[in-house]
N, C-alpha and C. Protein backbone atom coordinates (compact mmCIF):
# COMPACT_ATOMS: atom_id res chain seq x y z
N UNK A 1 157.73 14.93 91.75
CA UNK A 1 157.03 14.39 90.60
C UNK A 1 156.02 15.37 90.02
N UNK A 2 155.37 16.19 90.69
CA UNK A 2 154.13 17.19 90.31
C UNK A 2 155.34 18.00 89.63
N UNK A 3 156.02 18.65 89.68
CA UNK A 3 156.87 19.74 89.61
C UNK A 3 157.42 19.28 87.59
N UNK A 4 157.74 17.87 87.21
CA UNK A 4 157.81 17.34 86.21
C UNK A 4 156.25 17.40 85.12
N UNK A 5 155.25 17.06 85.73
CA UNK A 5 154.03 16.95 85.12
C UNK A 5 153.89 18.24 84.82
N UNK A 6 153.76 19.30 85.66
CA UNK A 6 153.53 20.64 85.28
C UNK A 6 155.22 21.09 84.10
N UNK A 7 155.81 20.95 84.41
CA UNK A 7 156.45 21.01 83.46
C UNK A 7 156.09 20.50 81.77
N UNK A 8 156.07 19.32 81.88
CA UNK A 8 155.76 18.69 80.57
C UNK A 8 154.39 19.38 79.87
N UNK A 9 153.41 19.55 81.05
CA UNK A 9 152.43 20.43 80.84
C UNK A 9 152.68 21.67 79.59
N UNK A 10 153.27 22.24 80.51
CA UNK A 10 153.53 23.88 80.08
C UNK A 10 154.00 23.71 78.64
N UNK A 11 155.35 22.88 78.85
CA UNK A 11 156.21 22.61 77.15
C UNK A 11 154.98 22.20 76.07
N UNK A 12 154.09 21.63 76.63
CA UNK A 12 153.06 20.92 75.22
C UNK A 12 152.35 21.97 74.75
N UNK A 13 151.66 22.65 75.98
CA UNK A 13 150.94 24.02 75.78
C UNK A 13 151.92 25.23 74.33
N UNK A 14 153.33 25.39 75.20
CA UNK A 14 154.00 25.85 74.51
C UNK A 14 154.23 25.33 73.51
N UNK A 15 154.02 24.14 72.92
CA UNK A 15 154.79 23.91 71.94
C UNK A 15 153.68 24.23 70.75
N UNK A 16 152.45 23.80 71.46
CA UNK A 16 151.06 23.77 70.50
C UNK A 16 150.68 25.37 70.18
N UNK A 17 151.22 26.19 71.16
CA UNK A 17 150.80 27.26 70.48
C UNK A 17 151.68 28.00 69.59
N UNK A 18 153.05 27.72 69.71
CA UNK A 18 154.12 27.62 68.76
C UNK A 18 153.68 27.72 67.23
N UNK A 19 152.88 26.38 67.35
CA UNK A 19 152.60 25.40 66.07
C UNK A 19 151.43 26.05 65.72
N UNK A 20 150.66 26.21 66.16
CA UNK A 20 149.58 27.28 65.86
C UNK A 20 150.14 28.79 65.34
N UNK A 21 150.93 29.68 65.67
CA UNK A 21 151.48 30.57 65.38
C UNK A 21 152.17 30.16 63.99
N UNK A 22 153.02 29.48 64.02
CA UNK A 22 153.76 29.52 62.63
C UNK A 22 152.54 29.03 61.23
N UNK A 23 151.87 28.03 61.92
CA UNK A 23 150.79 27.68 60.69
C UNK A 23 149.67 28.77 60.39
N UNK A 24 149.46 30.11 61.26
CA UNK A 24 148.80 31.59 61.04
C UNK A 24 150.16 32.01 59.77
N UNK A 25 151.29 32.12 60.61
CA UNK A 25 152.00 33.39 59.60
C UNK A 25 152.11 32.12 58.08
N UNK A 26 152.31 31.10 57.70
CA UNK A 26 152.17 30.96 56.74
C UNK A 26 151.35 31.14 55.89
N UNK A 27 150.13 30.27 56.64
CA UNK A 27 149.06 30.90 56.25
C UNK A 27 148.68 32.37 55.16
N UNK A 28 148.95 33.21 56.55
CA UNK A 28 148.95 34.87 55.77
C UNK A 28 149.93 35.01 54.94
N UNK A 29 150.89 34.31 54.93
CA UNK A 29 152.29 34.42 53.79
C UNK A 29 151.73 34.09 52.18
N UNK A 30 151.04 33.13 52.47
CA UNK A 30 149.84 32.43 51.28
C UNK A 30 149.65 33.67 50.63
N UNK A 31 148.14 33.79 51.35
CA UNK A 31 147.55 34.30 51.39
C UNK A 31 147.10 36.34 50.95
N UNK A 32 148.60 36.56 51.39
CA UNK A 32 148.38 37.98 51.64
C UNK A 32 149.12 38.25 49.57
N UNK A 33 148.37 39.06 49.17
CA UNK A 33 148.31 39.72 47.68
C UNK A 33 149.34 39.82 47.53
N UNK A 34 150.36 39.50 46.00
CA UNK A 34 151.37 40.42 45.87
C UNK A 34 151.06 41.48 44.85
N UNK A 35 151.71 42.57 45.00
CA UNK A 35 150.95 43.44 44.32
C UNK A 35 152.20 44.11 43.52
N UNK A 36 151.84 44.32 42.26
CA UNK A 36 153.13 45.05 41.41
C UNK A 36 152.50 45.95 40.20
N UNK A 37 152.98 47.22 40.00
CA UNK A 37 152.28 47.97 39.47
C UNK A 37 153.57 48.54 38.15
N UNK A 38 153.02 49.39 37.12
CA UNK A 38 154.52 50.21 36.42
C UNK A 38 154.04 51.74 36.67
N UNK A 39 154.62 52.63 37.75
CA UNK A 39 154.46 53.58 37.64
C UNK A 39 155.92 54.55 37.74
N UNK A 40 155.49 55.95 37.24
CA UNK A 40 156.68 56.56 37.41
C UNK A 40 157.98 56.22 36.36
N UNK A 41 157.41 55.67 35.59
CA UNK A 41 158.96 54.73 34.97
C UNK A 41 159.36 54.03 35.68
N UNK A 42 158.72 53.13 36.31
CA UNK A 42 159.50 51.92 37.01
C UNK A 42 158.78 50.72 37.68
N UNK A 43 159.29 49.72 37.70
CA UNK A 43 158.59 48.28 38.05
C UNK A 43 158.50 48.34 39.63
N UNK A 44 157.53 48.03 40.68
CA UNK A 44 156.98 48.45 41.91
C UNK A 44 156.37 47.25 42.14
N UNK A 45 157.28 46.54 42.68
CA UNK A 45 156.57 45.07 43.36
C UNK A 45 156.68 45.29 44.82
N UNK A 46 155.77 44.41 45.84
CA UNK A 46 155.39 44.75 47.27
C UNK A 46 154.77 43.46 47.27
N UNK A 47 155.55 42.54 48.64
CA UNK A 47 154.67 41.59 49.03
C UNK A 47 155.41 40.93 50.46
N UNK A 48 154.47 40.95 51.47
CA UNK A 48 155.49 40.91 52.93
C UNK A 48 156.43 42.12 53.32
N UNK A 49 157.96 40.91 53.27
CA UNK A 49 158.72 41.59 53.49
C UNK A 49 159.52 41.95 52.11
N UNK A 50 158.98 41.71 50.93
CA UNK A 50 159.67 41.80 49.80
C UNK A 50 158.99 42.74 49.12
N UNK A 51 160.20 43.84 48.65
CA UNK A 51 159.70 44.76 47.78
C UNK A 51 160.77 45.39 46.75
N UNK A 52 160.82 45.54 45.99
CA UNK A 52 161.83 46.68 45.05
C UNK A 52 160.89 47.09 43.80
N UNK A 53 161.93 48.12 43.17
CA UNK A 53 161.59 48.90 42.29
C UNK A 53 162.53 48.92 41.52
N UNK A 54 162.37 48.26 40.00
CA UNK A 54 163.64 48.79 39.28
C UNK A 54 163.30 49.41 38.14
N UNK A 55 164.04 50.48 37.77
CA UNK A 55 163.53 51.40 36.72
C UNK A 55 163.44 51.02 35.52
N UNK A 56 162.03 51.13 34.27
CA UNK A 56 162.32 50.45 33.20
C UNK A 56 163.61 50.76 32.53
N UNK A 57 164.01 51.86 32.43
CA UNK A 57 165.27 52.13 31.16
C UNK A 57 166.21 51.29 31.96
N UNK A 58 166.50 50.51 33.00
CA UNK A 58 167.62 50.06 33.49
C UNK A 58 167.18 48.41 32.86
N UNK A 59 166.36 47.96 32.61
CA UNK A 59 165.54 46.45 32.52
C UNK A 59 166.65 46.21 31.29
N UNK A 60 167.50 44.82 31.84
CA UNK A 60 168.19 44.24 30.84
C UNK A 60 167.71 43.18 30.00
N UNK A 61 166.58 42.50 30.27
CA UNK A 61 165.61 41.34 30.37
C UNK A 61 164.85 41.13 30.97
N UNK A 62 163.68 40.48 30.79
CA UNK A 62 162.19 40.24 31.03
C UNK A 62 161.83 38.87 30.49
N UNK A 63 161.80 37.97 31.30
CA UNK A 63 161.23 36.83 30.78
C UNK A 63 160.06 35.72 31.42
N UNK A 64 159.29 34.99 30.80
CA UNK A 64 158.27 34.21 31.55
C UNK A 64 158.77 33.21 31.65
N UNK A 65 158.80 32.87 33.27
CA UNK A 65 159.53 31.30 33.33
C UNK A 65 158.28 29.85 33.34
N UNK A 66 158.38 29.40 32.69
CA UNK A 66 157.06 28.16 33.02
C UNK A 66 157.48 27.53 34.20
N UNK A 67 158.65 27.35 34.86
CA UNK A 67 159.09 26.76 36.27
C UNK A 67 160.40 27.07 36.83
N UNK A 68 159.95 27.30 37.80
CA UNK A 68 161.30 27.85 38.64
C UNK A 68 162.88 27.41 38.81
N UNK A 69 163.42 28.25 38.11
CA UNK A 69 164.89 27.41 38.49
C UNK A 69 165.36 26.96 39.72
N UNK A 70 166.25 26.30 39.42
CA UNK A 70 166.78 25.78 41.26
C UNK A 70 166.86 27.28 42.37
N UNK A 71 166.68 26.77 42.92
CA UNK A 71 166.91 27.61 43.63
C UNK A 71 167.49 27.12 45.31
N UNK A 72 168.25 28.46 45.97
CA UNK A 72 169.04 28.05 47.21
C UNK A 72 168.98 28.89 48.27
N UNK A 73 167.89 28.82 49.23
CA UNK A 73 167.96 30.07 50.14
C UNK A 73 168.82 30.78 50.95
N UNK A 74 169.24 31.90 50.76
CA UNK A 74 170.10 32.65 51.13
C UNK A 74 169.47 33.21 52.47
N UNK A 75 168.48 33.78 52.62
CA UNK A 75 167.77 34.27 53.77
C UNK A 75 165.98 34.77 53.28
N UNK A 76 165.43 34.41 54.22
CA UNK A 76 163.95 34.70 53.89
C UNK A 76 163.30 33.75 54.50
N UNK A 77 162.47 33.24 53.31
CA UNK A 77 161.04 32.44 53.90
C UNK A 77 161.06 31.30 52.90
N UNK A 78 161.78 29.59 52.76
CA UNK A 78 161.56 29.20 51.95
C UNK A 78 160.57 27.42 52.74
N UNK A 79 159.28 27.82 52.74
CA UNK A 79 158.62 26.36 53.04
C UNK A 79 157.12 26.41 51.94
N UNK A 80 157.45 24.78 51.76
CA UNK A 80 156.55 24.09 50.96
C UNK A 80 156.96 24.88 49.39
N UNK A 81 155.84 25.58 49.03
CA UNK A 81 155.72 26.08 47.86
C UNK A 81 155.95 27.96 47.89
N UNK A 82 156.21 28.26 49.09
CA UNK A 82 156.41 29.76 48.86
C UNK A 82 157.98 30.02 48.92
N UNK A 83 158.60 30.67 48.38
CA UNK A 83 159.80 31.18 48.24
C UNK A 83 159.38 32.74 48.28
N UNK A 84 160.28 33.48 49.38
CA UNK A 84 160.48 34.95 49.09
C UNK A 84 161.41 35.41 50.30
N UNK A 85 162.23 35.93 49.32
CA UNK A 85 163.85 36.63 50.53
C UNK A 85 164.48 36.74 49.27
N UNK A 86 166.22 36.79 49.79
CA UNK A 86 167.04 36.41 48.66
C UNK A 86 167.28 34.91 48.85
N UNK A 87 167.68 34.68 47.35
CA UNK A 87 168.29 33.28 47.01
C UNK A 87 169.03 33.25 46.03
N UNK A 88 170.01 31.85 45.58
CA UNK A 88 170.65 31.52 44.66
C UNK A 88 169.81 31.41 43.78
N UNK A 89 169.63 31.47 42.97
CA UNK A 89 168.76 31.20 41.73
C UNK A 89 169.74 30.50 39.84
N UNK A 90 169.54 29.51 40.24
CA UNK A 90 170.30 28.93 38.57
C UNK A 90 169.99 29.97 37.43
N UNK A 91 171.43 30.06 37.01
CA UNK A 91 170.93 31.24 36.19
C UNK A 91 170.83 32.53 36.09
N UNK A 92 170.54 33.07 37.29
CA UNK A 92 170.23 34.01 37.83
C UNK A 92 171.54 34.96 38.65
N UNK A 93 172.23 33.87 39.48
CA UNK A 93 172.80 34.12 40.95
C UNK A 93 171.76 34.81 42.08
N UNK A 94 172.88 35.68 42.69
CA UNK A 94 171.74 35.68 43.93
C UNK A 94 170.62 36.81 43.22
N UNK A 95 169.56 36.67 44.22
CA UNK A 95 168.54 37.82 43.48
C UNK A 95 167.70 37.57 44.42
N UNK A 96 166.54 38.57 44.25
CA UNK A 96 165.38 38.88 45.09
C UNK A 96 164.29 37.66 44.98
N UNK A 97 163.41 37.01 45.53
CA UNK A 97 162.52 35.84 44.91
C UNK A 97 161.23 36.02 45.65
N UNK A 98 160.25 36.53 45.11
CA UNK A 98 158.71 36.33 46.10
C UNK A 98 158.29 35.63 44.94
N UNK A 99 158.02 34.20 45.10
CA UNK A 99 156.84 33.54 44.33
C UNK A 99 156.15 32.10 45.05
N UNK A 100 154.98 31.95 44.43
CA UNK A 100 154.13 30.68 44.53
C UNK A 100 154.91 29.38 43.78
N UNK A 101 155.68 29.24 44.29
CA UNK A 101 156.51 27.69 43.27
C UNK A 101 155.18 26.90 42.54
N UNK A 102 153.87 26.73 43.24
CA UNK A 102 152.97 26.00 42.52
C UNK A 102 152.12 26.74 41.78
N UNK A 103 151.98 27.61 41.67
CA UNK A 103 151.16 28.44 40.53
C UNK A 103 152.43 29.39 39.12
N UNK A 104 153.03 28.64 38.40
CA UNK A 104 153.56 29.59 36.77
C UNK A 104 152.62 29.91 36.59
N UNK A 105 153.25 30.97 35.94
CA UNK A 105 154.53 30.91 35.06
C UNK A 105 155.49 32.33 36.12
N UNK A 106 156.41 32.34 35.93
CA UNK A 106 157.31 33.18 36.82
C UNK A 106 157.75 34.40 36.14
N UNK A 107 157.99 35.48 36.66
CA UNK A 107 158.80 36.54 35.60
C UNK A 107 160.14 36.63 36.25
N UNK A 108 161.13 36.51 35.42
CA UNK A 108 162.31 36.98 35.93
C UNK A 108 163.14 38.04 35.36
N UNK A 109 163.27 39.86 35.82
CA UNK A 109 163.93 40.09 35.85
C UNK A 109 164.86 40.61 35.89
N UNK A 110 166.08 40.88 34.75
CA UNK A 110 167.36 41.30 35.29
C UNK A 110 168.17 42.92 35.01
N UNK A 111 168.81 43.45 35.73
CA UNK A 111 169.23 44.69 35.14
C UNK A 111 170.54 44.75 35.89
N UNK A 112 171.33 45.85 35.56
CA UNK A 112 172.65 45.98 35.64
C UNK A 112 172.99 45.54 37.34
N UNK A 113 172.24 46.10 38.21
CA UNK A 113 172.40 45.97 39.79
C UNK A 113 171.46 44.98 40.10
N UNK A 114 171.36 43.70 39.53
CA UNK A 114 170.65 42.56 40.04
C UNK A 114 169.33 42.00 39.50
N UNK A 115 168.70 40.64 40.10
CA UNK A 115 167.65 40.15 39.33
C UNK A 115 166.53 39.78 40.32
N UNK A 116 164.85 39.61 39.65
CA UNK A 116 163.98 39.91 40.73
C UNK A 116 163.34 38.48 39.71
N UNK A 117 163.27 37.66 40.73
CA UNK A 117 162.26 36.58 40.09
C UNK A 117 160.75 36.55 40.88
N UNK A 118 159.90 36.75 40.90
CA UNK A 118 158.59 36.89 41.12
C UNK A 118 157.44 36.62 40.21
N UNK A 119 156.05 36.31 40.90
CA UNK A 119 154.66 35.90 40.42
C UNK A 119 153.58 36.78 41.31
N UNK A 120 152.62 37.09 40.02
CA UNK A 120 151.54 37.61 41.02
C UNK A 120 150.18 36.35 41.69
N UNK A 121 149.36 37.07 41.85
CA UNK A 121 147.86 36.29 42.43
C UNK A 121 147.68 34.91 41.65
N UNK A 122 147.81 34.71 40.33
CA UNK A 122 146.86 34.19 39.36
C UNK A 122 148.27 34.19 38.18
N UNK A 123 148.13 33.61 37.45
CA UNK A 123 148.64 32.90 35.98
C UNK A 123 148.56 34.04 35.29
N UNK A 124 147.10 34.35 35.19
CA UNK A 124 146.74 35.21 34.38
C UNK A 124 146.99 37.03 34.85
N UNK A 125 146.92 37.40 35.91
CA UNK A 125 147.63 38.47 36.63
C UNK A 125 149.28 38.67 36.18
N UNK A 126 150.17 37.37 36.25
CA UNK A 126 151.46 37.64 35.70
C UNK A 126 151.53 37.67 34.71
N UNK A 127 150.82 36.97 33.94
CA UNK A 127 151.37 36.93 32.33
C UNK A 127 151.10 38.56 31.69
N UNK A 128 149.78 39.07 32.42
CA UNK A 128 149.61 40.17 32.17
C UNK A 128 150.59 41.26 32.05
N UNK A 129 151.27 41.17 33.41
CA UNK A 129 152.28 42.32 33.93
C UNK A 129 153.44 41.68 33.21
N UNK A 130 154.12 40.61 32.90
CA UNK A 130 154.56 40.55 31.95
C UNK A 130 154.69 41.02 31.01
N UNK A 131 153.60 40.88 29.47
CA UNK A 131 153.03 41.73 28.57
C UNK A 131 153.54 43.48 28.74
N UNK A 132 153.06 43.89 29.90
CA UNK A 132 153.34 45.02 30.02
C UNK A 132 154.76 45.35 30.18
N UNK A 133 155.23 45.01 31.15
CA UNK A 133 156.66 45.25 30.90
C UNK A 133 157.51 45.16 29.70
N UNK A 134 157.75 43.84 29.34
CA UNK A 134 157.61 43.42 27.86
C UNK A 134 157.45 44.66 26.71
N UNK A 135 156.15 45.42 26.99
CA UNK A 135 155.81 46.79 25.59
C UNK A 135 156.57 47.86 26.38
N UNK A 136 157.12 47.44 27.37
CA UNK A 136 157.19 48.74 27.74
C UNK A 136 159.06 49.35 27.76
N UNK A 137 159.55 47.88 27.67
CA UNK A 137 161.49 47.76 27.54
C UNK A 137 161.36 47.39 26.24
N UNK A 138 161.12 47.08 24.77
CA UNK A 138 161.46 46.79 23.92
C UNK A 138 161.61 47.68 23.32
């Protein structure tokens, strides 16, 4: 009977620190900046494990999404309100996705070798880099 108690023991321990661990990395998943810059001739997003670069002269479209299309996780990170890995994306097909589902507007986008739907910090941070891209493919 002791041999069961210590058992059940251990599993709760384990399980609680489990649960503690995954509610840190979301947490920092939140939390941690995405950061996207235009240098070099080219779009330079970085956030986690998500990053690419696609060159402006390749940019087939650029658009601000006010809400996220459906979307279908292919592999990554998709809980609560963060999406970022690849996914199906309506519209889209598959493509790259780091965003805040609860903070639009979204940018999505597309060029000959694929599509990048992403958001920065703030509303006002994307709409920005938007803008820019935007003067910078037309």
């Amino acid at each position: 009977m002791k041999e069961r108690k210590g058992s059940l023991n251990a599993r709760i321990i384990f399980t609680a620190i489990l649960l503690l661990v995954i509610t840190a990395f979301i947490l920092f998943a939140i939390f941690t900046p995405r950061r996207a810059e235009i240098r070099d001739g080219a779009l330079h997003f970085r956030h986690l494990f998500t990053s690419f670069e696609v060159p402006l002269g390749e940019i087939e479209s650029v658009e601000l999404l006010e809400s996220a299309p459906p979307l279908s996780k292919v592999s990554g990170i998709g809980v609560y309100f963060l999406s970022e890995g690849t996914y199906d994306a309506g519209g889209y097909g598959r493509c790259t996705v780091s965003l805040n589902q609860s903070e639009p507007p979204f940018i999505a986008v597309t060029a000959p070798d694929g599509a990048w739907l992403f958001s920065l910090n703030s509303p006002e941070e994307t709409e920005a880099l938007y803008g820019e891209i935007l003067a910078l493919t037309a």
